[in-house]
Protein backbone atom coordinates (compact mmCIF):
# COMPACT_ATOMS: atom_id res chain seq x y z
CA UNK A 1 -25.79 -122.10 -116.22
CA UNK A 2 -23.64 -122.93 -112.99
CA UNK A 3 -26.07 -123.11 -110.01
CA UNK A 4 -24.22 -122.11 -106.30
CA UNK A 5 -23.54 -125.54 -105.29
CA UNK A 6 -21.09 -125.25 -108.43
CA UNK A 7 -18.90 -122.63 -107.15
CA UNK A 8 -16.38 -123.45 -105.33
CA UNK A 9 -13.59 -121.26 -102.81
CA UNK A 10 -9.98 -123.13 -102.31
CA UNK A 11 -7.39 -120.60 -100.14
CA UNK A 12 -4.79 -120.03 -102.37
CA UNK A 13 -1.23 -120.91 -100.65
CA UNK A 14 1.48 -118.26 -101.40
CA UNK A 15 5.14 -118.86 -101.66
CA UNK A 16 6.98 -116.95 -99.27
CA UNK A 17 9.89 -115.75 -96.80
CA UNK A 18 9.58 -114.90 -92.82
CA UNK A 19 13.56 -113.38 -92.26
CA UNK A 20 14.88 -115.71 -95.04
CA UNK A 21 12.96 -119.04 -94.25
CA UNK A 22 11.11 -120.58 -96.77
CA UNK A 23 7.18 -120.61 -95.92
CA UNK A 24 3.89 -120.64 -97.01
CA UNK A 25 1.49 -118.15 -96.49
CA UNK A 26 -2.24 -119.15 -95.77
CA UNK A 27 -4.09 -116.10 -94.90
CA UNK A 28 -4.23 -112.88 -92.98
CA UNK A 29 -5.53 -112.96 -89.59
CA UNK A 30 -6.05 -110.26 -87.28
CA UNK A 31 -5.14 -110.28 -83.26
CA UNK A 32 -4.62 -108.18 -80.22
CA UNK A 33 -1.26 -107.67 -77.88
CA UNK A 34 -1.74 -107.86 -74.47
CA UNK A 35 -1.81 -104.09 -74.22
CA UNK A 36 -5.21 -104.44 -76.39
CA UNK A 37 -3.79 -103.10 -79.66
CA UNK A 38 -5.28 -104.59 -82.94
CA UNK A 39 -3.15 -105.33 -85.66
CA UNK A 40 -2.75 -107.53 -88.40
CA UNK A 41 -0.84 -110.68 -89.13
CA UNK A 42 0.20 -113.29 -91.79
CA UNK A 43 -0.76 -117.16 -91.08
CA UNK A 44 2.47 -118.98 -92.54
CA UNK A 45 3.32 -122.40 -92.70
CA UNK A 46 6.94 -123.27 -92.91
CA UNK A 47 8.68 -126.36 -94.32
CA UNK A 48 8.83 -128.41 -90.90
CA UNK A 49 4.45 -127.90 -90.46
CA UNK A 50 5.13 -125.40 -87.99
CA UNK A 51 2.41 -122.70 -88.23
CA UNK A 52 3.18 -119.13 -86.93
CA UNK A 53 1.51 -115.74 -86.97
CA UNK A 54 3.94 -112.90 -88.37
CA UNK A 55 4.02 -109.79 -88.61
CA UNK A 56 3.67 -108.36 -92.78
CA UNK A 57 6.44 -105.59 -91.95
CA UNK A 58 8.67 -109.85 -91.87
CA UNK A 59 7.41 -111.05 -94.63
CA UNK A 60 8.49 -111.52 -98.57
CA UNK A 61 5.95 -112.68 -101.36
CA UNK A 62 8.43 -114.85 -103.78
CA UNK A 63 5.62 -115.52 -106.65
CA UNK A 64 6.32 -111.96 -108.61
CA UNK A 65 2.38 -111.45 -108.98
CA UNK A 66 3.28 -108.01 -108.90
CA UNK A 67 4.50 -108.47 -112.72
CA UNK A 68 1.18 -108.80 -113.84
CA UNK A 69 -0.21 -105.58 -112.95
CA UNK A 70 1.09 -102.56 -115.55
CA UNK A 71 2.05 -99.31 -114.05
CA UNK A 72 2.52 -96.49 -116.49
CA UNK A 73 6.46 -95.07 -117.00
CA UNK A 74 7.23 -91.70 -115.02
């Protein structure tokens, strides 16, 4: 039997696209404006290191996970 100290949680890094650029995506973050408003945002990585927080409404999932899920024919 696996004790605790066996288990162990990577981050998985995503394949994606911020407006056409090839990144990776980390995680989801959450942040405030300067007007206080919360709202989330994707943690991306993009080919030259650069790290930026986007916004998911900018961003494009290229791995097709989607295609593992069934949905049932209309």
């Amino acid at each position: 039997m696996a004790s605790l100290s066996d288990i162990e949680i990577k981050p998985e890094l995503r394949p994606c696209l911020v407006k056409d650029k090839k990144a990776l995506f980390h995680k989801w973050g959450h942040t405030k404006n300067l007007l206080g408003q919360e709202f989330d945002v994707a943690i991306v990585e993009y080919e030259d290191g650069q790290i930026e927080e986007v916004t998911p409404n900018n961003l494009k999932f290229c791995d097709n996970r989607i295609n593992k899920y069934m949905f049932k024919e209309e």
